[in-house]
C-alpha atoms as a PDB file:
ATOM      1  CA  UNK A   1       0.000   0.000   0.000  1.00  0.00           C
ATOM      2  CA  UNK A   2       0.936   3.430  -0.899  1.00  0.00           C
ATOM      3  CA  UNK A   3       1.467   6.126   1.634  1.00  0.00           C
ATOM      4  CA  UNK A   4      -2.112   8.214   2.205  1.00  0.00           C
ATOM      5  CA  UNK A   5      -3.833  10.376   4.135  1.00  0.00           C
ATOM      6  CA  UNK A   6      -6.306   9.877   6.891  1.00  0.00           C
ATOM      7  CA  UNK A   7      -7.538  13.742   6.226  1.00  0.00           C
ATOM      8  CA  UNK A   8     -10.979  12.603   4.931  1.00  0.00           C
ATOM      9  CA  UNK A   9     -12.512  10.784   7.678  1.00  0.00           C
ATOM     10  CA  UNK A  10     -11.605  13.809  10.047  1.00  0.00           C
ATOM     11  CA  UNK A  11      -9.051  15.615  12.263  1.00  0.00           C
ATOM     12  CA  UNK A  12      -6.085  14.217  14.271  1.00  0.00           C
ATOM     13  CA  UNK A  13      -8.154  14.353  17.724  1.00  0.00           C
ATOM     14  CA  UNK A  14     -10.678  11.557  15.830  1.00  0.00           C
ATOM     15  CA  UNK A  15      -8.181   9.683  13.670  1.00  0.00           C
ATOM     16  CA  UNK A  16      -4.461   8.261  13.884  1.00  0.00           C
ATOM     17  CA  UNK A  17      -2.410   7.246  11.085  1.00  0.00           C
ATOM     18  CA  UNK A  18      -1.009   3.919  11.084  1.00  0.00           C
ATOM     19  CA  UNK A  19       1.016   1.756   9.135  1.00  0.00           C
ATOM     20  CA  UNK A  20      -2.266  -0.587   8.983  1.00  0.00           C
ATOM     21  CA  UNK A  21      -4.331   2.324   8.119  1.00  0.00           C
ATOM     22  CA  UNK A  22      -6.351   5.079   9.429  1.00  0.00           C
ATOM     23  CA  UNK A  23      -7.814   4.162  12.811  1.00  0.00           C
ATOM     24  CA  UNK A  24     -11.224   6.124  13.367  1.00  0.00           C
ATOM     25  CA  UNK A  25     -11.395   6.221  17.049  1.00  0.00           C
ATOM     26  CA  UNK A  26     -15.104   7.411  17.172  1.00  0.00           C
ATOM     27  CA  UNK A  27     -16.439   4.486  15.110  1.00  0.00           C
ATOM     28  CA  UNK A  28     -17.916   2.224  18.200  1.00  0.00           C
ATOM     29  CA  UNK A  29     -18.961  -1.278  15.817  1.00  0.00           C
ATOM     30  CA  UNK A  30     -18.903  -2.805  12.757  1.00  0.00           C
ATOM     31  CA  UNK A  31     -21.934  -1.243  10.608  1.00  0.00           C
ATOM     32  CA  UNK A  32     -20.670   2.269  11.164  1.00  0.00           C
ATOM     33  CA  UNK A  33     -17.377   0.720  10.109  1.00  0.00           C
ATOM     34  CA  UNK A  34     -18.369  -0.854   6.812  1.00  0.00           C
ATOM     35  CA  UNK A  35     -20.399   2.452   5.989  1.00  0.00           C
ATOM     36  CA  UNK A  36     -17.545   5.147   6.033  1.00  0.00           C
ATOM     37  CA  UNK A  37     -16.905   7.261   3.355  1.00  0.00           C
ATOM     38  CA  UNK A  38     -15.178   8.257   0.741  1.00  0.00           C
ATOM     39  CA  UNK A  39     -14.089   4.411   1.691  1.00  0.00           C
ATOM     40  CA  UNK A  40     -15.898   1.715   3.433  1.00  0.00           C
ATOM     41  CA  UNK A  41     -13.631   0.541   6.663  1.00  0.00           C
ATOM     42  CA  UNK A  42     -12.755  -2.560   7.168  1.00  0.00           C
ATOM     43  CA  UNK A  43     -13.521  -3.749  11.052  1.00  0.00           C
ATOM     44  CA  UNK A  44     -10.883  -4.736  13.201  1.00  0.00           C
ATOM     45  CA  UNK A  45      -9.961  -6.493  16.418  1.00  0.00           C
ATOM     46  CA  UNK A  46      -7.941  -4.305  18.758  1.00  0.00           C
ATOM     47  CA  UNK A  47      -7.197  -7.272  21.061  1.00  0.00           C
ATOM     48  CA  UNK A  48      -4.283  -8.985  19.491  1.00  0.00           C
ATOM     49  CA  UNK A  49      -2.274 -11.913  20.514  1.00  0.00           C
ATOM     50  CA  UNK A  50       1.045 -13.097  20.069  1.00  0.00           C
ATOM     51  CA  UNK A  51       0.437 -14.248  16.549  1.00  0.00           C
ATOM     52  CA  UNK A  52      -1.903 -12.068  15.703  1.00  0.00           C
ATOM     53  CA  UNK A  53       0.540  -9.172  16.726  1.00  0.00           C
ATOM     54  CA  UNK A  54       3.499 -10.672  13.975  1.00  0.00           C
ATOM     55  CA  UNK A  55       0.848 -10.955  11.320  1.00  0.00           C
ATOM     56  CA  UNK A  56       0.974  -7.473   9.441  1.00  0.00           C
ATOM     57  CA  UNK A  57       4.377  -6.752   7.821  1.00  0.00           C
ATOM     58  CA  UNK A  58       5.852  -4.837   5.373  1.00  0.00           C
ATOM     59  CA  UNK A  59       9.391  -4.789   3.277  1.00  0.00           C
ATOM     60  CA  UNK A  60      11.712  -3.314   5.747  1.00  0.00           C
ATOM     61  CA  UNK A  61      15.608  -1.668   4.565  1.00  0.00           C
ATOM     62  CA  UNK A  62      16.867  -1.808   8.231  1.00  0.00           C
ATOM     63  CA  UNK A  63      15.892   2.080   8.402  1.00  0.00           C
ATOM     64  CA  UNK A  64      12.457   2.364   7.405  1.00  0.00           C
ATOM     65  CA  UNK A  65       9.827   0.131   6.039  1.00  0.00           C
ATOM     66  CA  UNK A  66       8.777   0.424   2.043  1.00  0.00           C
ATOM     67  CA  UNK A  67       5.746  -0.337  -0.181  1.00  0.00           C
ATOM     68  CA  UNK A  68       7.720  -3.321  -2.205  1.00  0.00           C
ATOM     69  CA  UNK A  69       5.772  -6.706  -2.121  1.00  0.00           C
ATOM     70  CA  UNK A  70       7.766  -9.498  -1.300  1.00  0.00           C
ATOM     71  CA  UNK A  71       9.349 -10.271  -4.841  1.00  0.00           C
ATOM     72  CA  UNK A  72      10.360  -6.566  -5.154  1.00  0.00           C
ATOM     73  CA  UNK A  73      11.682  -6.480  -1.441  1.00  0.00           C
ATOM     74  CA  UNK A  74      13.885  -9.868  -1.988  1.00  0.00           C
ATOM     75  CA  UNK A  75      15.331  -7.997  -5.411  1.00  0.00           C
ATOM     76  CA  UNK A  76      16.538  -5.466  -3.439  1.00  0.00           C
ATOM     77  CA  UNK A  77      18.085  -7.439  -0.602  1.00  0.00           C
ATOM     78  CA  UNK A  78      15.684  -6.440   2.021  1.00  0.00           C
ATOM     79  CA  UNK A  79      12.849  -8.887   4.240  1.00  0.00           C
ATOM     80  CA  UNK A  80       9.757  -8.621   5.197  1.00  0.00           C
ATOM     81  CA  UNK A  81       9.410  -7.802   9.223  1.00  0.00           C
ATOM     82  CA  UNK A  82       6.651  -7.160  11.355  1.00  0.00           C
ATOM     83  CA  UNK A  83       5.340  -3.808  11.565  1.00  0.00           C
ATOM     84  CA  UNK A  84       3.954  -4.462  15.155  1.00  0.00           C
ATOM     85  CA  UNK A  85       6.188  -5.888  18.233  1.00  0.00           C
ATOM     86  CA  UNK A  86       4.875  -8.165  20.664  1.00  0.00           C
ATOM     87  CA  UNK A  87       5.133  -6.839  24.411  1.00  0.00           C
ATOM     88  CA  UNK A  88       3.216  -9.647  26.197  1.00  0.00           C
ATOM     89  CA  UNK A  89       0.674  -8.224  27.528  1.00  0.00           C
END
């Protein structure tokens, strides 16, 4: 995914950027969710586990992470890594 903006569904104090997307932190269940606009949302758990917590990750050039999919990333001697770090709690 492309960088982008979270400026359409509202201001900072009601959304935060995220390298899984924009999190809309007044949207309370999974209707209100699936109706956002300009783009539908797409509901989430917050509650992650171990595993769950490792699942999203991203090319990464042991500075910053990229937009390369995982053919792209190899080509250019980088990995895929986990955007999220397990704490254990």
């Amino acid at each position: 995914q492309d960088w982008f903006s979270c400026d359409a569904y509202g201001g900072w104090d009601s959304v935060e950027w995220s390298e899984l997307g924009c999190v809309v932190k007044t949207i309370s269940d999974e209707s209100a969710c699936t109706s956002l606009t300009p783009v539908a949302g797409v509901w989430t758990a917050t509650q992650f586990d171990e595993s769950s917590c490792a699942e999203p990750q991203k090319c990464y050039n042991g500075q910053w992470y990229n937009r390369y999919d995982q053919e792209e990333c190899a080509k250019c001697g980088n990995k895929f890594k986990a955007l999220l770090k397990w704490s254990g709690n």
